[in-house]
C-alpha atoms as a PDB file:
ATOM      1  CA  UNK A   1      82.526 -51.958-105.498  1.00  0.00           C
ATOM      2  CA  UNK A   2      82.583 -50.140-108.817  1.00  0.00           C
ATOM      3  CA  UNK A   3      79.924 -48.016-109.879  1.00  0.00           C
ATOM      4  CA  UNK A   4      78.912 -46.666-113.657  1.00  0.00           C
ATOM      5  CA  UNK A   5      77.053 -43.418-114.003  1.00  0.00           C
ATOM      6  CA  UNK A   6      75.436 -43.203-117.098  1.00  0.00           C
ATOM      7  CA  UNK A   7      76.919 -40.167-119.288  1.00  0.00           C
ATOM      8  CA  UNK A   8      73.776 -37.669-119.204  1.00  0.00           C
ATOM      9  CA  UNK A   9      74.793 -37.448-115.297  1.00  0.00           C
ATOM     10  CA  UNK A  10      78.722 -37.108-115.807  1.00  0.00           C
ATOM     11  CA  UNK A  11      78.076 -34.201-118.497  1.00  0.00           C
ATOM     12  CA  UNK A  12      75.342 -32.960-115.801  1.00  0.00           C
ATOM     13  CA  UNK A  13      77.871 -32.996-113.132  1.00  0.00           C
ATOM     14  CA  UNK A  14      80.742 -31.621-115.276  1.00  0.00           C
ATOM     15  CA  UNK A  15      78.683 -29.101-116.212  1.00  0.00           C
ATOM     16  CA  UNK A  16      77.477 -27.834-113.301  1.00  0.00           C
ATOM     17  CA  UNK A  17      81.162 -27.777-111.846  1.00  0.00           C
ATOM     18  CA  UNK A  18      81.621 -25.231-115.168  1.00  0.00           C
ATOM     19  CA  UNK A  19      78.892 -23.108-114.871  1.00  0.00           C
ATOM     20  CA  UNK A  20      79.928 -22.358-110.841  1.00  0.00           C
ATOM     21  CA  UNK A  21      83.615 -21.624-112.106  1.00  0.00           C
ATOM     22  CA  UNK A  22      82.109 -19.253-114.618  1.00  0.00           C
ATOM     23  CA  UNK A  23      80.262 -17.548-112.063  1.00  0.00           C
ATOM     24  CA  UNK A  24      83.790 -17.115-110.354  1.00  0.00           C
ATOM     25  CA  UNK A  25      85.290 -15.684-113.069  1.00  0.00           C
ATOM     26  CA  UNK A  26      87.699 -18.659-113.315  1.00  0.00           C
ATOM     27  CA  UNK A  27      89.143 -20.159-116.322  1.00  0.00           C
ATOM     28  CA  UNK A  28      88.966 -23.328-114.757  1.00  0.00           C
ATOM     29  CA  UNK A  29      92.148 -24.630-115.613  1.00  0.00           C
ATOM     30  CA  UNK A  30      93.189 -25.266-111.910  1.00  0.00           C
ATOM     31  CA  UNK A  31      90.067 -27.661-111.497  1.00  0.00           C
ATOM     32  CA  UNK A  32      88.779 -31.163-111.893  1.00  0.00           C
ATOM     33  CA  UNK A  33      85.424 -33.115-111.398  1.00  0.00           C
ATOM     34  CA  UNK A  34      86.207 -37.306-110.006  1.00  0.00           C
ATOM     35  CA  UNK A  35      83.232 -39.387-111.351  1.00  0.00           C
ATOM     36  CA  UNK A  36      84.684 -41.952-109.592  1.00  0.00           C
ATOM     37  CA  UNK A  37      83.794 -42.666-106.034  1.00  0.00           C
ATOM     38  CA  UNK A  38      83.957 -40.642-104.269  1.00  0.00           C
ATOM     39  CA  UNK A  39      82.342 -38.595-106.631  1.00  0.00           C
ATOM     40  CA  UNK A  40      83.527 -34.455-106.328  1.00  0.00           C
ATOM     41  CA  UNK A  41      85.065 -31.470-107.666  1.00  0.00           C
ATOM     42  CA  UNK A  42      87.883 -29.468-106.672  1.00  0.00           C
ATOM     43  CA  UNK A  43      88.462 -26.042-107.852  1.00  0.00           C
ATOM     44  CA  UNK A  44      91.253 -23.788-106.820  1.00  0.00           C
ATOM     45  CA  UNK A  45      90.002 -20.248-106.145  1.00  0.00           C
ATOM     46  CA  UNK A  46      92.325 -16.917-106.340  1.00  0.00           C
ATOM     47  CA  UNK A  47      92.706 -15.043-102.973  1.00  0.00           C
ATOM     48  CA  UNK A  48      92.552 -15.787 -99.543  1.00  0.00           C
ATOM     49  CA  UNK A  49      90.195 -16.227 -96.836  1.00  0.00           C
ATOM     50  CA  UNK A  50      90.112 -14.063 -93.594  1.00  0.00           C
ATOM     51  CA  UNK A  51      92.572 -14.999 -90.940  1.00  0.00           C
ATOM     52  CA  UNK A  52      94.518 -17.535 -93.072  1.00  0.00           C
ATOM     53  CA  UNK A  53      96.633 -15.145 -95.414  1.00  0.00           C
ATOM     54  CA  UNK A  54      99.545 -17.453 -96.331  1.00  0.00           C
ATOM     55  CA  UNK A  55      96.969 -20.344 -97.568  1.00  0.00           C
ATOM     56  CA  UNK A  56      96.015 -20.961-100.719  1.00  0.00           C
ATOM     57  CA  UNK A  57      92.086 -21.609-100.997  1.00  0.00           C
ATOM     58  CA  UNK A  58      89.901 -24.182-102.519  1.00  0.00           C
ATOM     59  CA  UNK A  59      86.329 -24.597-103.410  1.00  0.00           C
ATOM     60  CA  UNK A  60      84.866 -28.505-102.757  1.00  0.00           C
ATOM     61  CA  UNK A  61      81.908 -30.884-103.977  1.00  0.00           C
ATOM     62  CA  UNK A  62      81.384 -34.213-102.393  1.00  0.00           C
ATOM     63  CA  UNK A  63      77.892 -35.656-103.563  1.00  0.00           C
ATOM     64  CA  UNK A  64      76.872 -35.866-100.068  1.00  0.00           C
ATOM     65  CA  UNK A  65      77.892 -32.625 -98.789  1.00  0.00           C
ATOM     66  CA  UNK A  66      77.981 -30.268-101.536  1.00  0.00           C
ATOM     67  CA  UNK A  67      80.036 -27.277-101.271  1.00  0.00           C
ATOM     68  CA  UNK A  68      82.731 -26.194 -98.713  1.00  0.00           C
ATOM     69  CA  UNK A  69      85.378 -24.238 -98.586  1.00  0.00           C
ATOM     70  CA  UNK A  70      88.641 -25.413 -97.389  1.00  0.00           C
ATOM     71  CA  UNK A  71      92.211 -23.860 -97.109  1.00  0.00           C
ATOM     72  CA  UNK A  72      95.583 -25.997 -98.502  1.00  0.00           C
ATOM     73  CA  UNK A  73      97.992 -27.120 -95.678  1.00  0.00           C
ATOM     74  CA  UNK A  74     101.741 -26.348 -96.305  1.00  0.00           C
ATOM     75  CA  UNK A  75     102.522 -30.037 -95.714  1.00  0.00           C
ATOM     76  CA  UNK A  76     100.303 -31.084 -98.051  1.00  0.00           C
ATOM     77  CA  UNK A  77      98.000 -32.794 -96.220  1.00  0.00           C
ATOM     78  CA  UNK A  78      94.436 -32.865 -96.493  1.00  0.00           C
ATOM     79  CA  UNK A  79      92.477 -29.661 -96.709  1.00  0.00           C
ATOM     80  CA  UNK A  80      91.043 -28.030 -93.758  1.00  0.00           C
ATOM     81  CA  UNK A  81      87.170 -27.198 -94.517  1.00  0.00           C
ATOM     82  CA  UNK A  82      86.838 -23.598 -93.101  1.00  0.00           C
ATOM     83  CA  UNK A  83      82.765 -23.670 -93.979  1.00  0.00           C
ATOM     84  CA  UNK A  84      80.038 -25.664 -95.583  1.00  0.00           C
ATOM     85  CA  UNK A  85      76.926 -23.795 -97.770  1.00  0.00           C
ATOM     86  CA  UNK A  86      74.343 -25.792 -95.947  1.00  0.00           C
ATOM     87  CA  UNK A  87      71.993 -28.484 -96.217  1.00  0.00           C
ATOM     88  CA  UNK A  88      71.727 -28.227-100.358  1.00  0.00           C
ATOM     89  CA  UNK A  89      74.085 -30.842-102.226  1.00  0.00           C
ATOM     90  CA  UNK A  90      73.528 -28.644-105.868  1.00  0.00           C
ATOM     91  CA  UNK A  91      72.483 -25.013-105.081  1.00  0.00           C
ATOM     92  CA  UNK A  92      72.319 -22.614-108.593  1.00  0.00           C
ATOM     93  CA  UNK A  93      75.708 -21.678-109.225  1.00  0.00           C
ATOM     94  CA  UNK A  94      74.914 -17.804-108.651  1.00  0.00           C
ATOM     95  CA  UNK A  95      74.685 -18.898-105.049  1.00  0.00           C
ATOM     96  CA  UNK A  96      77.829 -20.725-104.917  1.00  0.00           C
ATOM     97  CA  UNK A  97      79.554 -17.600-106.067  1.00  0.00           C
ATOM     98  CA  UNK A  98      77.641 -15.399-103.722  1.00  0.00           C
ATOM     99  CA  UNK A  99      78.378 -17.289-101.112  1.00  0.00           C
ATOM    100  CA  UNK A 100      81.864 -17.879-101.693  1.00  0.00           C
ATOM    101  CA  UNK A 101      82.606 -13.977-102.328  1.00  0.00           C
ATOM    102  CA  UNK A 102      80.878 -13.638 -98.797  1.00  0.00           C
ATOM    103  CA  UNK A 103      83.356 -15.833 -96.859  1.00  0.00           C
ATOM    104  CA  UNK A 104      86.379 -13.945 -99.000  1.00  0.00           C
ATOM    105  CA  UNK A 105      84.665 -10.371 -97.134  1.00  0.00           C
ATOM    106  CA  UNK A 106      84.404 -12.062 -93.743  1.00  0.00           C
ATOM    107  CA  UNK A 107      80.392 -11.787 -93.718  1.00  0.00           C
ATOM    108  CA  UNK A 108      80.284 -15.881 -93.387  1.00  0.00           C
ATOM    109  CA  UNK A 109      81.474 -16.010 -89.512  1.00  0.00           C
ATOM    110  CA  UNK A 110      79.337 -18.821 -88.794  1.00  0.00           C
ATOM    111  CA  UNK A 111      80.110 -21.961 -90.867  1.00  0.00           C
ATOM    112  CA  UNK A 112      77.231 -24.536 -91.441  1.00  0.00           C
ATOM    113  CA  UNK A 113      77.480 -27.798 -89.672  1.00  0.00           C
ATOM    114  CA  UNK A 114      78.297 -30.275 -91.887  1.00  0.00           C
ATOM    115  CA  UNK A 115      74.887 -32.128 -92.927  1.00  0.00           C
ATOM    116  CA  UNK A 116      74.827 -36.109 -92.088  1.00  0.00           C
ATOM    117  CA  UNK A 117      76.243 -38.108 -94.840  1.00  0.00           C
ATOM    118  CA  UNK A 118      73.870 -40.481 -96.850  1.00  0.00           C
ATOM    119  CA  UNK A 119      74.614 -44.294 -97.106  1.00  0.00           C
ATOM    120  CA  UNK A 120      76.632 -44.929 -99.641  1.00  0.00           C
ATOM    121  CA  UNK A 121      74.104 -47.224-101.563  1.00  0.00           C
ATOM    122  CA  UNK A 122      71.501 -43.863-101.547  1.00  0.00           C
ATOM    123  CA  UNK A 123      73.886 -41.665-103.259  1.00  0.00           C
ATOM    124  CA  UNK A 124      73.375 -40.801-106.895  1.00  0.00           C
ATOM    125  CA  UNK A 125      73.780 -38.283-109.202  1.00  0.00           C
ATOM    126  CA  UNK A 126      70.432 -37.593-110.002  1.00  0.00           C
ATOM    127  CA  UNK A 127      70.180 -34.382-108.010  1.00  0.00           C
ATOM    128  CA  UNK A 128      72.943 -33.083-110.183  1.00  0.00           C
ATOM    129  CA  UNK A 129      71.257 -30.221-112.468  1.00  0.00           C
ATOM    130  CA  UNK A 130      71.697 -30.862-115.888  1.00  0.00           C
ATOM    131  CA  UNK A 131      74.203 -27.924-117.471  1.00  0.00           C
ATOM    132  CA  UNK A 132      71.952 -25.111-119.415  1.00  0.00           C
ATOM    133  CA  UNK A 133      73.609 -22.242-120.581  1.00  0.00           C
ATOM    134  CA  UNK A 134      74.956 -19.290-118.285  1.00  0.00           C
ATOM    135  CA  UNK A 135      73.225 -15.856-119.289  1.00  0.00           C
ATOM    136  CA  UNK A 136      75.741 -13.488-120.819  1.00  0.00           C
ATOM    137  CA  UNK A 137      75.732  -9.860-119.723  1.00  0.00           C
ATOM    138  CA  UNK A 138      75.995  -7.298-122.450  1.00  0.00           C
END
Protein backbone atom coordinates (compact mmCIF):
# COMPACT_ATOMS: atom_id res chain seq x y z
CA UNK A 1 0.00 0.00 0.00
CA UNK A 2 1.56 3.34 -0.84
CA UNK A 3 0.69 6.34 0.88
CA UNK A 4 1.19 10.30 -0.21
CA UNK A 5 1.48 12.92 2.48
CA UNK A 6 0.76 16.11 1.23
CA UNK A 7 3.98 18.51 1.47
CA UNK A 8 2.73 21.03 4.34
CA UNK A 9 3.07 17.70 6.61
CA UNK A 10 6.57 16.47 5.19
CA UNK A 11 8.05 20.16 5.75
CA UNK A 12 6.04 19.92 9.24
CA UNK A 13 7.68 16.73 10.04
CA UNK A 14 11.13 17.70 8.68
CA UNK A 15 10.95 20.51 10.55
CA UNK A 16 10.18 19.43 13.67
CA UNK A 17 13.02 16.68 13.38
CA UNK A 18 15.31 20.19 12.91
CA UNK A 19 14.17 22.18 15.51
CA UNK A 20 14.79 19.00 18.22
CA UNK A 21 18.43 18.63 16.69
CA UNK A 22 18.87 22.32 17.28
CA UNK A 23 17.87 22.01 20.70
CA UNK A 24 20.74 19.31 20.88
CA UNK A 25 23.19 21.36 19.66
CA UNK A 26 23.60 19.08 16.61
CA UNK A 27 24.45 20.01 13.18
CA UNK A 28 22.33 17.43 12.01
CA UNK A 29 24.39 16.03 9.48
CA UNK A 30 24.31 12.45 11.01
CA UNK A 31 20.37 12.44 10.66
CA UNK A 32 17.47 11.69 8.40
CA UNK A 33 13.56 11.93 8.48
CA UNK A 34 11.71 8.57 6.16
CA UNK A 35 8.34 9.97 4.87
CA UNK A 36 7.87 6.79 3.69
CA UNK A 37 6.18 4.15 5.73
CA UNK A 38 7.13 3.67 8.20
CA UNK A 39 7.29 7.15 8.69
CA UNK A 40 10.46 8.31 11.38
CA UNK A 41 13.57 10.02 12.10
CA UNK A 42 16.82 8.92 13.17
CA UNK A 43 19.35 11.14 14.63
CA UNK A 44 22.71 10.14 15.91
CA UNK A 45 23.49 11.84 19.23
CA UNK A 46 27.25 12.48 20.65
CA UNK A 47 28.04 10.62 23.95
CA UNK A 48 26.97 7.73 25.64
CA UNK A 49 24.35 6.54 27.83
CA UNK A 50 24.95 5.11 31.41
CA UNK A 51 26.04 1.54 31.59
CA UNK A 52 26.61 1.11 27.82
CA UNK A 53 30.02 3.04 27.30
CA UNK A 54 31.32 1.35 24.12
CA UNK A 55 27.82 2.11 22.19
CA UNK A 56 27.20 4.65 20.10
CA UNK A 57 23.65 6.35 20.81
CA UNK A 58 20.69 7.30 18.79
CA UNK A 59 17.67 9.40 19.16
CA UNK A 60 14.23 7.75 17.33
CA UNK A 61 10.70 8.91 15.90
CA UNK A 62 8.20 6.40 14.75
CA UNK A 63 4.73 8.20 14.19
CA UNK A 64 3.22 5.91 16.59
CA UNK A 65 5.61 5.98 19.31
CA UNK A 66 7.41 9.12 19.20
CA UNK A 67 10.68 9.38 20.76
CA UNK A 68 13.08 6.72 22.22
CA UNK A 69 16.31 6.33 22.77
CA UNK A 70 18.17 3.39 21.59
CA UNK A 71 21.91 2.28 21.64
CA UNK A 72 23.75 0.82 18.12
CA UNK A 73 24.68 -2.94 18.30
CA UNK A 74 28.29 -3.80 17.17
CA UNK A 75 26.84 -6.32 14.70
CA UNK A 76 24.81 -4.02 13.25
CA UNK A 77 21.69 -5.17 13.99
CA UNK A 78 18.76 -3.38 14.97
CA UNK A 79 18.92 -0.84 17.74
CA UNK A 80 18.15 -1.67 21.23
CA UNK A 81 15.53 1.05 22.65
CA UNK A 82 16.99 1.79 26.17
CA UNK A 83 13.73 4.27 26.95
CA UNK A 84 10.66 5.80 25.47
CA UNK A 85 9.45 9.74 26.46
CA UNK A 86 5.95 8.60 27.08
CA UNK A 87 2.59 8.62 25.83
CA UNK A 88 3.17 12.01 23.49
CA UNK A 89 3.99 11.15 19.69
CA UNK A 90 5.31 15.19 19.12
CA UNK A 91 6.29 16.75 22.51
CA UNK A 92 8.02 20.61 22.04
CA UNK A 93 11.42 19.99 21.14
CA UNK A 94 12.78 21.72 24.48
CA UNK A 95 11.42 18.57 26.06
CA UNK A 96 13.00 16.20 23.80
CA UNK A 97 16.30 17.74 24.68
CA UNK A 98 15.55 17.85 28.34
CA UNK A 99 14.72 14.65 28.41
CA UNK A 100 17.36 13.24 26.45
CA UNK A 101 20.19 15.20 28.53
CA UNK A 102 18.39 13.45 31.57
CA UNK A 103 18.93 9.84 30.42
CA UNK A 104 22.79 10.97 29.36
CA UNK A 105 23.02 11.99 33.62
CA UNK A 106 21.35 8.74 34.66
CA UNK A 107 18.19 10.67 36.23
CA UNK A 108 15.82 8.56 33.61
CA UNK A 109 16.12 5.02 35.55
CA UNK A 110 12.71 4.13 34.76
CA UNK A 111 11.98 3.90 31.00
CA UNK A 112 8.29 4.44 29.82
CA UNK A 113 6.45 1.47 28.56
CA UNK A 114 6.13 1.63 25.16
CA UNK A 115 2.47 3.11 24.37
CA UNK A 116 0.13 0.65 22.13
CA UNK A 117 0.65 1.17 18.52
CA UNK A 118 -2.28 2.67 16.40
CA UNK A 119 -3.69 0.76 13.32
CA UNK A 120 -1.97 1.48 10.60
CA UNK A 121 -5.00 3.02 8.64
CA UNK A 122 -5.32 5.75 11.89
CA UNK A 123 -1.89 6.99 11.54
CA UNK A 124 -1.26 10.39 10.03
CA UNK A 125 0.81 13.13 10.20
CA UNK A 126 -1.45 15.58 11.32
CA UNK A 127 -0.23 15.67 14.90
CA UNK A 128 3.10 16.68 13.50
CA UNK A 129 3.63 20.51 14.64
CA UNK A 130 4.19 22.61 11.89
CA UNK A 131 8.10 24.05 12.10
CA UNK A 132 8.08 27.85 13.61
CA UNK A 133 11.19 29.32 14.32
CA UNK A 134 13.54 28.34 17.37
CA UNK A 135 14.14 31.48 19.73
CA UNK A 136 17.74 32.60 19.57
CA UNK A 137 19.53 33.46 22.80
CA UNK A 138 21.57 36.61 22.78
Amino acid sequence: MELEFDDAKVRGLRGYVRQVTEELGLSGESSFVQVERPVGAYLALDGRLPGFPDRDVALLWEEDLGWSAAVETHSGEDLLVQAYFGPDTTPSPRAVARWVRELFAGRKRQPFLVPPRRAQEDLTLDAVPQAVPLPRSA
